[in-house]
C-alpha atoms as a PDB file:
ATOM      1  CA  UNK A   1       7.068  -2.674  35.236  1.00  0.00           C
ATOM      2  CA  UNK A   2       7.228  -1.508  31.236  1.00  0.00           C
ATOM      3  CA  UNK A   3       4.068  -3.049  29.043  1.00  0.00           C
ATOM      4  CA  UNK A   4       5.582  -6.236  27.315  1.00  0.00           C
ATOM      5  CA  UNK A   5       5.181  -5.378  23.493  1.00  0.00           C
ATOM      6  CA  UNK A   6       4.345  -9.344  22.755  1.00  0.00           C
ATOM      7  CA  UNK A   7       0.875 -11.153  23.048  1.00  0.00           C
ATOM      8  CA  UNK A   8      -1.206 -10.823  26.519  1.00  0.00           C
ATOM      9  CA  UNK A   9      -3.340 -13.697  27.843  1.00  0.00           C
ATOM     10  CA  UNK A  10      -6.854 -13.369  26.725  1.00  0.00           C
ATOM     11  CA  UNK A  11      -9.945 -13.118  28.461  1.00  0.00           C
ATOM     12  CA  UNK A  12     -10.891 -15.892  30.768  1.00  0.00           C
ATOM     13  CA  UNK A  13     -12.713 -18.563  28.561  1.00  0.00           C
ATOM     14  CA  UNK A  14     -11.057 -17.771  25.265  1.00  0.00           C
ATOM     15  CA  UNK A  15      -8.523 -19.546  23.400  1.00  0.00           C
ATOM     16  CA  UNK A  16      -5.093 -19.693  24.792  1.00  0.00           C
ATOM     17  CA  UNK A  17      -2.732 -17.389  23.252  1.00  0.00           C
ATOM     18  CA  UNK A  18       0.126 -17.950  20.459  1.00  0.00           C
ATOM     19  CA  UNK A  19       3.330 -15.984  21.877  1.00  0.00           C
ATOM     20  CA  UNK A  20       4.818 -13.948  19.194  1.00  0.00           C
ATOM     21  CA  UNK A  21       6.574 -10.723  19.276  1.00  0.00           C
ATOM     22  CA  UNK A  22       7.876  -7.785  16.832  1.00  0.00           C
ATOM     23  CA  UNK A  23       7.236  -7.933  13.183  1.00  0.00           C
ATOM     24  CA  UNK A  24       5.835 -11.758  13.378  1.00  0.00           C
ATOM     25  CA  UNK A  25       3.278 -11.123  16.300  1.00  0.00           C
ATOM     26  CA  UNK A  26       2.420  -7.696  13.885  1.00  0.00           C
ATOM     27  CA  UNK A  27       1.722  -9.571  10.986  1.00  0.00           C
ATOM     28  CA  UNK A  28      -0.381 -11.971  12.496  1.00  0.00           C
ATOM     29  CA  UNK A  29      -2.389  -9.613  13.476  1.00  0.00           C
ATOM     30  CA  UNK A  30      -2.722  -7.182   9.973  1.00  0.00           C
ATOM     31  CA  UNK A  31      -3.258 -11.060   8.392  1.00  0.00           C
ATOM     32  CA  UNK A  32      -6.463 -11.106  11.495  1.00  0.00           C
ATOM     33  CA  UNK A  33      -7.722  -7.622  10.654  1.00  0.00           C
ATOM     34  CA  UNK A  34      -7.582  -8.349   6.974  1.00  0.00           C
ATOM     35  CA  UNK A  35      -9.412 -11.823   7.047  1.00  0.00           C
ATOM     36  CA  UNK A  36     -12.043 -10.323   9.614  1.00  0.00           C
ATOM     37  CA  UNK A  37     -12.660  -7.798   7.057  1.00  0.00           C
ATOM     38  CA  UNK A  38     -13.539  -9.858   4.288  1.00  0.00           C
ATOM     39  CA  UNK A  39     -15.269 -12.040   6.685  1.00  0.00           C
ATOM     40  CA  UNK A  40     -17.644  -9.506   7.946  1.00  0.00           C
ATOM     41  CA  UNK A  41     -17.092  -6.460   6.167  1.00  0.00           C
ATOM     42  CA  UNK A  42     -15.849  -3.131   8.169  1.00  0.00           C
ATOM     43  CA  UNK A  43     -19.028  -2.209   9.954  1.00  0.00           C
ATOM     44  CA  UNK A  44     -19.207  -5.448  12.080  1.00  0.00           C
ATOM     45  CA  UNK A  45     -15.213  -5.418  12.586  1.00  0.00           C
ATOM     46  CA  UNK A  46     -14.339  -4.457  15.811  1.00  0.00           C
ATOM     47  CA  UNK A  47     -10.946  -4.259  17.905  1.00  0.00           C
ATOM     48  CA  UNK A  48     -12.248  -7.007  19.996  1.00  0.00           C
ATOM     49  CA  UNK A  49     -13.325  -9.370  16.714  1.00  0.00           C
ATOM     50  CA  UNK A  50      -9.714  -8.530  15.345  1.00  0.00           C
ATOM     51  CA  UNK A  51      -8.057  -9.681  18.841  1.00  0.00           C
ATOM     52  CA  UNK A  52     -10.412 -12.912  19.392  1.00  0.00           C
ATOM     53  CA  UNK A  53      -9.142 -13.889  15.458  1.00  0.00           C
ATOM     54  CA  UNK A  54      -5.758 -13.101  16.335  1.00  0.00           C
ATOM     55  CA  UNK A  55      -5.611 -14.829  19.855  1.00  0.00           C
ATOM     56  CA  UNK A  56      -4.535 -11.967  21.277  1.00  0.00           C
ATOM     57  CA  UNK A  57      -5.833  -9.196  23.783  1.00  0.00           C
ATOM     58  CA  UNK A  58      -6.957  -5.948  22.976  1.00  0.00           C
ATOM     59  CA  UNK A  59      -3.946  -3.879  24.175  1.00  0.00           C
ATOM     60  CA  UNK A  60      -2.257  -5.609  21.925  1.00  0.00           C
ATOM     61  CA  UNK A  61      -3.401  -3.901  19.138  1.00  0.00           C
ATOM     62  CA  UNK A  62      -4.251  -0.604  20.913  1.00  0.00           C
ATOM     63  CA  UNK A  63      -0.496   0.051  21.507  1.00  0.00           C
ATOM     64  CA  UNK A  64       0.167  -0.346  17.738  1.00  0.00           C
ATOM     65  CA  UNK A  65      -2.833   1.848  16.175  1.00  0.00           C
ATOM     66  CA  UNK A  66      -5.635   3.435  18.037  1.00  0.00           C
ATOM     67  CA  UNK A  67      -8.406   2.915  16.395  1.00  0.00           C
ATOM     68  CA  UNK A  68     -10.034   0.518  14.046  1.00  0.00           C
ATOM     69  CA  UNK A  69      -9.720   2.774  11.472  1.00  0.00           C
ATOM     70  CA  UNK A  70      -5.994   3.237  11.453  1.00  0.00           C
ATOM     71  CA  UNK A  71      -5.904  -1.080  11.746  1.00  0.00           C
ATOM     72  CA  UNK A  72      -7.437  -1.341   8.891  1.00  0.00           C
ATOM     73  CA  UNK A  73      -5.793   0.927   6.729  1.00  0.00           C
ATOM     74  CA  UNK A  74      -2.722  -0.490   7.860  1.00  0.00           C
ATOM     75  CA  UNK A  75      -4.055  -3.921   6.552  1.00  0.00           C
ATOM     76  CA  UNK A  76      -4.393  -2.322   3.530  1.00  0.00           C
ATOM     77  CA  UNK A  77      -1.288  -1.326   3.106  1.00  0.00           C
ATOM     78  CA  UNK A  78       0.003  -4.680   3.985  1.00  0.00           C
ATOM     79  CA  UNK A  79      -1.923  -6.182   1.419  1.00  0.00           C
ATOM     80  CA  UNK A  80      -0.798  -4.081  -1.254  1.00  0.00           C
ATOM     81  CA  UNK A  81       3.169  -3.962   0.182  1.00  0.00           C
ATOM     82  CA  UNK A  82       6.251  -4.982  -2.623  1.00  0.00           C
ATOM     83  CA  UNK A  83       9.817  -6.342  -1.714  1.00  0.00           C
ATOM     84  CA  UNK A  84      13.136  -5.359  -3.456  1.00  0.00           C
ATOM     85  CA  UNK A  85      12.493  -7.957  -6.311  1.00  0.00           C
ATOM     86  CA  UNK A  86       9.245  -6.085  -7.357  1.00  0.00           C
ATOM     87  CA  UNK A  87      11.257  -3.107  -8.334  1.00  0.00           C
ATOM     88  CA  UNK A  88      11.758  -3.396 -12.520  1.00  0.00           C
ATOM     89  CA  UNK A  89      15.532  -3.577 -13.562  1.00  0.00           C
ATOM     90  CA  UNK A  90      15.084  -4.500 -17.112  1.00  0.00           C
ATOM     91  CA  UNK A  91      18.727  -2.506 -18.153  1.00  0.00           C
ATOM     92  CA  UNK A  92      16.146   0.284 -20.107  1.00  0.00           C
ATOM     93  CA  UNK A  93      14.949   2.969 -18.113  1.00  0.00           C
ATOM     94  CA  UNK A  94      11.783   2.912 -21.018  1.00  0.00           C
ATOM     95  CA  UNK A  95      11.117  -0.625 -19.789  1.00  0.00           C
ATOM     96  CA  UNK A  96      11.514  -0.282 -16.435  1.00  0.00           C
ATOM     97  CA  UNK A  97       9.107   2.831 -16.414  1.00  0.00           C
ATOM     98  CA  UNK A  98       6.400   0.712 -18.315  1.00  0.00           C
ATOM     99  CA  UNK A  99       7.257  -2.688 -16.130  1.00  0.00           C
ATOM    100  CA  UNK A 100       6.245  -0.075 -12.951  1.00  0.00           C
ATOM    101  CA  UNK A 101       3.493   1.704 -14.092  1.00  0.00           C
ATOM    102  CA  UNK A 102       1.762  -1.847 -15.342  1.00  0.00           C
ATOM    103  CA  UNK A 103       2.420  -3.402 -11.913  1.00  0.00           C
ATOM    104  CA  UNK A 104       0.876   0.020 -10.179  1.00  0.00           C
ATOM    105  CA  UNK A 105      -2.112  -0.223 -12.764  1.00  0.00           C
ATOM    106  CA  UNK A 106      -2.722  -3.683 -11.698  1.00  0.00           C
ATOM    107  CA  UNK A 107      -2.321  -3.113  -7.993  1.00  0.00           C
ATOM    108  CA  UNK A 108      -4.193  -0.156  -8.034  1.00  0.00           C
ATOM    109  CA  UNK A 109      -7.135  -1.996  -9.590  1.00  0.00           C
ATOM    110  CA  UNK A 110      -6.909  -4.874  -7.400  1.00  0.00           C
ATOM    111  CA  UNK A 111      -6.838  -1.774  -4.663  1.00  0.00           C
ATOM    112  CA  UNK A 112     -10.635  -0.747  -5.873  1.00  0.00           C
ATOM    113  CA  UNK A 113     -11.869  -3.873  -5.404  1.00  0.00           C
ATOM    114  CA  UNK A 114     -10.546  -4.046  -2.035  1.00  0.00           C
ATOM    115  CA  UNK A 115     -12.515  -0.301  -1.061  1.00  0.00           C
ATOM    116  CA  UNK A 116     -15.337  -2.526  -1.633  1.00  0.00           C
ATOM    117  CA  UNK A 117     -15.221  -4.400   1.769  1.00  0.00           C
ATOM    118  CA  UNK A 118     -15.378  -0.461   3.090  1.00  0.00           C
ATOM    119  CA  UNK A 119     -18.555   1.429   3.904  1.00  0.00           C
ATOM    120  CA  UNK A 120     -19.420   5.161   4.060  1.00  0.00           C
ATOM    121  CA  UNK A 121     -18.649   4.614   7.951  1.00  0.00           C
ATOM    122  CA  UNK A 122     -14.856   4.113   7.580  1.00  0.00           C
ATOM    123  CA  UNK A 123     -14.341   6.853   5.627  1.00  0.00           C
ATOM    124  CA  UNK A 124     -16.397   9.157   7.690  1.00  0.00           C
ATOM    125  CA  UNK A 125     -14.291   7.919  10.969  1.00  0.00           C
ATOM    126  CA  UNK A 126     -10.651   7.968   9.297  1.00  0.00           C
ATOM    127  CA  UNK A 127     -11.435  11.792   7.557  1.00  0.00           C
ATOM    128  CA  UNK A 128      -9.919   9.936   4.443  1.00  0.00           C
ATOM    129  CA  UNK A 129     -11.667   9.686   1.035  1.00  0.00           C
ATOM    130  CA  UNK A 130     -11.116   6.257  -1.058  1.00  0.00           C
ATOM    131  CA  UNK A 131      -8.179   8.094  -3.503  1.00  0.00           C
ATOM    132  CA  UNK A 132      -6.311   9.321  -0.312  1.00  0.00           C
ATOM    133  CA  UNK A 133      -6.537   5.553   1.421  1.00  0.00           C
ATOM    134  CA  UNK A 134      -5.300   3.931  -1.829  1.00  0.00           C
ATOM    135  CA  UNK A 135      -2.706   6.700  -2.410  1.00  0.00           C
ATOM    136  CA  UNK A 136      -1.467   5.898   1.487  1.00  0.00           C
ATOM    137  CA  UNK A 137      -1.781   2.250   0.742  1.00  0.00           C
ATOM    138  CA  UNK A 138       0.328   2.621  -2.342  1.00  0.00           C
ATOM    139  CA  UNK A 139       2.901   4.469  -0.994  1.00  0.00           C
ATOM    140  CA  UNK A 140       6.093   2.273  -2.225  1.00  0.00           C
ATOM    141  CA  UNK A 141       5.402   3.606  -5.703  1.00  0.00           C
ATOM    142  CA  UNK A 142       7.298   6.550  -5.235  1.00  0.00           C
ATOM    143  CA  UNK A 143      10.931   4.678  -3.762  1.00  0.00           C
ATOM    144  CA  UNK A 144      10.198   2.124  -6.622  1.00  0.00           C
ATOM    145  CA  UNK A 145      10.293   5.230  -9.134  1.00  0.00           C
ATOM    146  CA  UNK A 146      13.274   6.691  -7.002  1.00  0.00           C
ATOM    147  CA  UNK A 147      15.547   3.658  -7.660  1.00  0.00           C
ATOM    148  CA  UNK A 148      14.656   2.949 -10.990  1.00  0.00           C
ATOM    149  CA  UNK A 149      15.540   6.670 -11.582  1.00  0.00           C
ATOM    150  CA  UNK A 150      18.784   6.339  -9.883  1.00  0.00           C
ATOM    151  CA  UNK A 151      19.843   2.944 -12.021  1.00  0.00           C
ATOM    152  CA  UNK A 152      18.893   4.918 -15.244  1.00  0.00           C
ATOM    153  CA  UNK A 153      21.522   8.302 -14.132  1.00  0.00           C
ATOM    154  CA  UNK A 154      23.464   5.645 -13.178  1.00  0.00           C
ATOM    155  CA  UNK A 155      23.681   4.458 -16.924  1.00  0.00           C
ATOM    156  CA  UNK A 156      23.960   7.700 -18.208  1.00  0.00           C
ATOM    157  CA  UNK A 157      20.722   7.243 -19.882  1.00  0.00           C
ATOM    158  CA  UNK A 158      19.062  10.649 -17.977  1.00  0.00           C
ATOM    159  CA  UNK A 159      20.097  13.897 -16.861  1.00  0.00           C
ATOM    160  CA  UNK A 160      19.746  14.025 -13.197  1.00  0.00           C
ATOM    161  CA  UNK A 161      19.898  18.199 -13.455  1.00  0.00           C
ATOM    162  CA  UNK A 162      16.389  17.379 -15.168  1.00  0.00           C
ATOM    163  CA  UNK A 163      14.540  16.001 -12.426  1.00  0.00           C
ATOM    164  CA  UNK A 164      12.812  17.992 -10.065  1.00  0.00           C
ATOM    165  CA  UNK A 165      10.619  16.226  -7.273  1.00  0.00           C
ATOM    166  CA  UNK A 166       7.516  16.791  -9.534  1.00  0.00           C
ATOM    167  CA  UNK A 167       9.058  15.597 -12.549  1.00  0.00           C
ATOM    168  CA  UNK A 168      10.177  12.800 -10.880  1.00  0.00           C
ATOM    169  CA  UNK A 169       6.834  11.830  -9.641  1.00  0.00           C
ATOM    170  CA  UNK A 170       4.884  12.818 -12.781  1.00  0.00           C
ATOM    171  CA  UNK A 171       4.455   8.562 -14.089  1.00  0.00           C
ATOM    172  CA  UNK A 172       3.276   7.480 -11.259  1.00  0.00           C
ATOM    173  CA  UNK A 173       1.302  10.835 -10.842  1.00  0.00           C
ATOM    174  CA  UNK A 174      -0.387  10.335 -14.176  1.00  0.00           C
ATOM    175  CA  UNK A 175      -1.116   6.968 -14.095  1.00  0.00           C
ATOM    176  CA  UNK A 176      -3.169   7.590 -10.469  1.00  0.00           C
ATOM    177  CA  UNK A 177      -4.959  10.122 -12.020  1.00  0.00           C
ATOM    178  CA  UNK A 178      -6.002   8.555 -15.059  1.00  0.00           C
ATOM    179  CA  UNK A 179      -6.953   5.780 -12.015  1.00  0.00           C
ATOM    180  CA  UNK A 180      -9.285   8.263 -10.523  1.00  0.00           C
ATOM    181  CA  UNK A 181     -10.913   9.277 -13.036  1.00  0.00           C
ATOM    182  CA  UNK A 182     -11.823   6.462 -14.941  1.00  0.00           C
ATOM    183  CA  UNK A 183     -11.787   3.867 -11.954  1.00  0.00           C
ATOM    184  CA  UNK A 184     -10.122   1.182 -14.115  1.00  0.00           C
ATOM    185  CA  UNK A 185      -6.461   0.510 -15.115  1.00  0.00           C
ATOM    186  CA  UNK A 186      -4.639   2.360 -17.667  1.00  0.00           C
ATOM    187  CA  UNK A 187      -4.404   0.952 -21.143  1.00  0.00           C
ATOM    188  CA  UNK A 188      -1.428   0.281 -22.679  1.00  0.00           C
ATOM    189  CA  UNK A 189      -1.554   3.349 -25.090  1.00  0.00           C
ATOM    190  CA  UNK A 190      -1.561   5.511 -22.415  1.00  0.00           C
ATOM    191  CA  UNK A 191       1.545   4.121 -20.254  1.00  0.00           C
ATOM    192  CA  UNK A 192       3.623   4.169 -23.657  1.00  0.00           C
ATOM    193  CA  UNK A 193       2.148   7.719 -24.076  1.00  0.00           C
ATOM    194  CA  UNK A 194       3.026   8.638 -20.968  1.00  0.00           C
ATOM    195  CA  UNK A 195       6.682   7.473 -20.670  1.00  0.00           C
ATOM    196  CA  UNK A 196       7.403   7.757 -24.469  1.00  0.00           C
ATOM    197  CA  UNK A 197       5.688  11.353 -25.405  1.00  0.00           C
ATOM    198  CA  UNK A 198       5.676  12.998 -22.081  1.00  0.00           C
ATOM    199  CA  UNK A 199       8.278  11.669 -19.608  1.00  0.00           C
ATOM    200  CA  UNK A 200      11.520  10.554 -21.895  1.00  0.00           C
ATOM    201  CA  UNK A 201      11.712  13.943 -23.790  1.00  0.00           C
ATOM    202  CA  UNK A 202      11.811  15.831 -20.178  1.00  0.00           C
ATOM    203  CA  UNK A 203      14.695  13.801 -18.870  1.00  0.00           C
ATOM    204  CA  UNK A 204      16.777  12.563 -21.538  1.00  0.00           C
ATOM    205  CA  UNK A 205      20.016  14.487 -22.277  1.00  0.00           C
END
């Protein structure tokens, strides 16, 4: 018989089971993960702790990630997911550009904060280092840049001959590194530097 992909009944004893399936039984249990680790902090988290908060089973979450490691970053990335209406469309491809890398600045420092509930064992168990789990976390950044890039050839306002993939990516690439290095968000000077002095004159016609 194929494995259901809803909840299982728990272990005898434990709390009877909410049945949920698809994206509503997975974010119940990314919401578990993420409470459990604020709760008790990574090293104490366990598949099992994560299940028993979720009023689920085990398998459950095995047959969506396979380790506690991979749950968690997943939680992450939850956490620090946008919709559609995050995604700047101001009419000005200057304002859009600063309206993004403001929102990334933010989220990136509100991202730091979160590596806090984190100890040296996560990182030594998912082979990642704190930049690479925020930059995994993060990953919308680059289809928000993407569309407001589009809107803005769209409007005539760029040359879309002038962007290469690493052109393209260079904001949101110099706003992570100026993350990294200083471990706090950008200031404003440097977002206006960046799209004003070093972005604009690549792109514009």
């Amino acid at each position: 018989m194929a494995q259901s992909n809803g909840d299982e009944p728990p272990r005898e004893g434990a709390a009877p089971p909410v049945r949920r399936r698809g994206s509503l039984l997975e974010s119940a249990l990314l919401q578990a993960t993420w409470d459990e680790l604020k709760e008790v902090g990574y090293g104490a988290l366990s598949m099992e702790s994560v299940a028993s908060r979720a009023r689920t089973s085990r398998a459950v979450l095995y047959r969506r990630w396979p380790n506690r490691a991979e749950l968690v970053l997943a939680a992450l990335r939850r956490h620090a997911s946008f919709d559609l209406s995050d995604i700047p469309d101001t009419g000005s491809l200057r304002e859009d550009l600063l309206t993004l890398l403001r929102w990334l600045s933010k989220r990136a420092d509100e991202f730091a904060s979160v590596l806090s509930f984190l100890v040296a064992e996560y990182f030594q168990e998912s082979g990642l280092t704190p930049a690479r789990v925020r930059e995994r976390a993060l990953a919308g950044s680059p289809r928000m840049m993407t569309t407001i890039l589009e809107r803005a050839v769209a409007r005539g306002e760029i040359d879309r001959a002038r962007l290469s993939p690493r052109i393209a990516a260079l904001p949101v690439d110099l706003v992570r590194h100026d993350l990294f290095m200083t471990q706090s968000p950008a200031s404003e000077a440097t977002l206006v530097e960046i799209v004003d002095r070093i972005f604009l004159p690549l792109v514009k016609p």
